[in-house]
Protein backbone atom coordinates (compact mmCIF):
# COMPACT_ATOMS: atom_id res chain seq x y z
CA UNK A 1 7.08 8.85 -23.26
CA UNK A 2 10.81 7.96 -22.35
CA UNK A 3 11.43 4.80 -20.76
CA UNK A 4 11.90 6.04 -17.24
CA UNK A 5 9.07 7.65 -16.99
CA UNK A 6 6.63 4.47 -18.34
CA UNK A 7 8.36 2.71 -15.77
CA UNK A 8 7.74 5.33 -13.22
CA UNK A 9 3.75 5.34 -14.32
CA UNK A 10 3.85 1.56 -14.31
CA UNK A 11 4.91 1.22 -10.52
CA UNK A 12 2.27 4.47 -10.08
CA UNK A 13 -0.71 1.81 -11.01
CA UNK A 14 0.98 -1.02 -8.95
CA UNK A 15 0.49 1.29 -5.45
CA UNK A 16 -3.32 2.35 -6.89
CA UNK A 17 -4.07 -1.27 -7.00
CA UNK A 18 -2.80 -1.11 -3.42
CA UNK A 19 -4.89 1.07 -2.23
CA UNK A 20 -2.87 4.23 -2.28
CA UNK A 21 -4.24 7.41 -3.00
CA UNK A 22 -3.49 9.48 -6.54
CA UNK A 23 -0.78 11.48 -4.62
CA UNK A 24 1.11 9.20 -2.62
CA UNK A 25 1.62 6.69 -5.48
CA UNK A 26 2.78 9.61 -7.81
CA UNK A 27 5.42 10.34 -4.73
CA UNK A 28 6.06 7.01 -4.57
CA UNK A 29 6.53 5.99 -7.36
CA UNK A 30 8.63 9.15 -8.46
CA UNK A 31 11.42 8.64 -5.32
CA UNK A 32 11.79 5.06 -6.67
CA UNK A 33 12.65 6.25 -10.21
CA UNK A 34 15.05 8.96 -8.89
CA UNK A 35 19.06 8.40 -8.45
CA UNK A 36 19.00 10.84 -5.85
CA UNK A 37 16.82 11.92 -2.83
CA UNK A 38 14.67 14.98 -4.21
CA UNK A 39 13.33 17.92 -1.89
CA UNK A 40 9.26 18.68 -1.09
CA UNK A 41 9.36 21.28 -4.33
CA UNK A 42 11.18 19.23 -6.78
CA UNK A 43 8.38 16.11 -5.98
CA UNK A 44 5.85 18.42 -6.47
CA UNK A 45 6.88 19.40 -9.73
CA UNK A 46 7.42 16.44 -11.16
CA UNK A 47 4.20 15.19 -9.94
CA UNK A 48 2.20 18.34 -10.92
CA UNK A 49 0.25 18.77 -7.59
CA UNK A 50 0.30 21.84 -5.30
CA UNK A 51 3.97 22.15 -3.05
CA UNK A 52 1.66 22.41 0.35
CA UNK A 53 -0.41 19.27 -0.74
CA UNK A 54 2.87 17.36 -1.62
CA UNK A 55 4.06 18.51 1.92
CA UNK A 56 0.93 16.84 3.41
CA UNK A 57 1.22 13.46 1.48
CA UNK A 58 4.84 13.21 2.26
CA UNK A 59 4.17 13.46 5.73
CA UNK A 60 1.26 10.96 5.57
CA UNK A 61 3.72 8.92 3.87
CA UNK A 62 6.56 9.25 6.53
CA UNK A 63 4.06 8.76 9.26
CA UNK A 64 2.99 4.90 7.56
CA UNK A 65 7.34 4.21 7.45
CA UNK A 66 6.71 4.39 3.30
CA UNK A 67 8.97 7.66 3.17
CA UNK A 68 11.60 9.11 5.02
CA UNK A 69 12.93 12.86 5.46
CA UNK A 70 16.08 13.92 6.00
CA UNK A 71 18.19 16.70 6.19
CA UNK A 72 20.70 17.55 3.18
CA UNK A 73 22.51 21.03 3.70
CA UNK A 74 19.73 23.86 4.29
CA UNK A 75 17.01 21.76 3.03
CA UNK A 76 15.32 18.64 3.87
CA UNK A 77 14.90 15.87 1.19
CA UNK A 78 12.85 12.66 1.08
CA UNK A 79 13.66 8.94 0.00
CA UNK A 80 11.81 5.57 0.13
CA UNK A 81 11.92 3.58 3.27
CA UNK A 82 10.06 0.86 3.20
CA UNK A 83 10.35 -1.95 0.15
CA UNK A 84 7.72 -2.30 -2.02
CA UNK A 85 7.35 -5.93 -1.09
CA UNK A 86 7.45 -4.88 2.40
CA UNK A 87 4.36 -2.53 1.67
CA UNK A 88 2.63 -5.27 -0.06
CA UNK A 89 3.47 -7.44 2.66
CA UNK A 90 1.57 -5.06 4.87
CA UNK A 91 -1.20 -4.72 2.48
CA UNK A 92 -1.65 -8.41 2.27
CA UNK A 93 -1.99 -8.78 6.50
CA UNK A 94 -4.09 -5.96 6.28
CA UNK A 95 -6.60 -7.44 3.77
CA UNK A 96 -6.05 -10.82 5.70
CA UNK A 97 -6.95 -9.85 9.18
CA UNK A 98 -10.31 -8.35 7.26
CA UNK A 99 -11.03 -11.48 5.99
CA UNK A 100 -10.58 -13.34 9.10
CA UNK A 101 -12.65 -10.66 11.05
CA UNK A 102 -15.58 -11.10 8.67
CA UNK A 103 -15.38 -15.19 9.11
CA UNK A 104 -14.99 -15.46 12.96
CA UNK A 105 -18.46 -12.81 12.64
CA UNK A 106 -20.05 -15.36 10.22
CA UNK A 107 -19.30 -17.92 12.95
CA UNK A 108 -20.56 -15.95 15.26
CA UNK A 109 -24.26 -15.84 14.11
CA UNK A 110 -27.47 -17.87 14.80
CA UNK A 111 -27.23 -21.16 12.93
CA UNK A 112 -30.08 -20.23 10.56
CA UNK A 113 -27.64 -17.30 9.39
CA UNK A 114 -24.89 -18.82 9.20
CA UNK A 115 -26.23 -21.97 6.87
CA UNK A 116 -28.08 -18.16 5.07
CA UNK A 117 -24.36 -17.71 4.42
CA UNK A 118 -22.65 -20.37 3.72
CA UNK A 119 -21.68 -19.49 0.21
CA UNK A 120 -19.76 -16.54 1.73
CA UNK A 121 -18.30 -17.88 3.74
CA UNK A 122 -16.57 -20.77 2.04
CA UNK A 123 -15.30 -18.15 -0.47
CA UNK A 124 -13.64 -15.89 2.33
CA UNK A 125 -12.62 -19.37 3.61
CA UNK A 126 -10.85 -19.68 0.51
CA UNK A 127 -9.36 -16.29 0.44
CA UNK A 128 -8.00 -16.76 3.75
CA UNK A 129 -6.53 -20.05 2.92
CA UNK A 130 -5.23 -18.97 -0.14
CA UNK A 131 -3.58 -15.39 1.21
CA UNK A 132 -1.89 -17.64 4.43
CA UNK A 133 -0.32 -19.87 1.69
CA UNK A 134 0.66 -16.89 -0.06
CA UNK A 135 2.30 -15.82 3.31
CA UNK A 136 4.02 -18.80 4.12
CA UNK A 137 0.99 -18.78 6.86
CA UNK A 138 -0.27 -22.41 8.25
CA UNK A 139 -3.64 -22.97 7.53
CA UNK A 140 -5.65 -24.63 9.64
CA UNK A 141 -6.94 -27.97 8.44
C-alpha cells in the first residue's frame, strides 16, 4: 500500500471513530488526500461504492458544511469545507450537550433514584468536567 493511500485509510478510521458512516469517511477522507477537487464519478471510483450512492453521501455531507460543491467547467466538483478539528469540535459539543442532558435528568428524579444512581452520575459528572476542560469550557465548581 503506497504511502498516500495508508494515510488516506488512517484519517478514514479517525472520522469512523467519529461517528461517520463507511461512506462519508471514505469521501472524506479521499478529498483530504487529493491535490485537486475531484468530481461525483471520480470519488466514487476511488472509493469503490455505487456513483448514485456517492451522489447521496456527498450531499449529506454538503448539507452538515463537511463538503462543498462547486462548479468547474461543465461539471461540478467537490472539496472539504469544514476542518477536521472543526468537525471534531462539533462532535465534542455534540457528545457534551448529551452528557449534560442525561445529568440535569438524573437531577431531575425522586431522591431515592437519584442516590440509585449516584455512581452514574459522578462518572458523567466527570465526563462533562473533563470534555469542558478539553474545550476551554468553565466548569462549574
Amino acid at each position: 500500500m503506497d504511502k498516500i493511500k495508508q494515510v488516506e485509510n488512517n484519517l478514514k478510521m479517525v472520522l469512523r471513530h467519529w461517528g461517520f458512516g463507511e461512506i462519508c469517511s471514505s469521501i472524506y477522507a479521499t478529498l483530504a488526500v487529493s491535490d485537486k477537487p475531484l468530481t461525483a464519478k471520480e470519488i466514487a471510483d476511488r472509493i469503490n461504492y455505487a456513483y448514485t450512492t456517492t451522489i447521496n453521501a456527498l450531499n449529506h455531507a454538503i448539507g452538515l458544511r463537511h463538503i462543498r460543491r462547486m462548479r468547474q467547467g461543465q461539471k461540478n466538483v467537490y472539496m472539504i469545507e469544514a476542518d477536521l478539528a472543526d468537525i471534531v469540535n462539533e462532535k465534542l459539543s455534540h457528545f457534551l450537550k448529551l452528557l449534560e442532558d442525561t445529568e440535569k435528568s438524573i437531577r431531575q428524579l425522586d431522591k431515592k433514584y437519584r442516590d440509585k444512581l449516584k455512581g452514574a452520575f459522578k462518572t458523567i459528572d466527570n465526563a462533562v468536567n473533563f470534555l469542558k476542560k478539553l474545550k476551554g469550557v468553565k466548569t462549574e465548581a
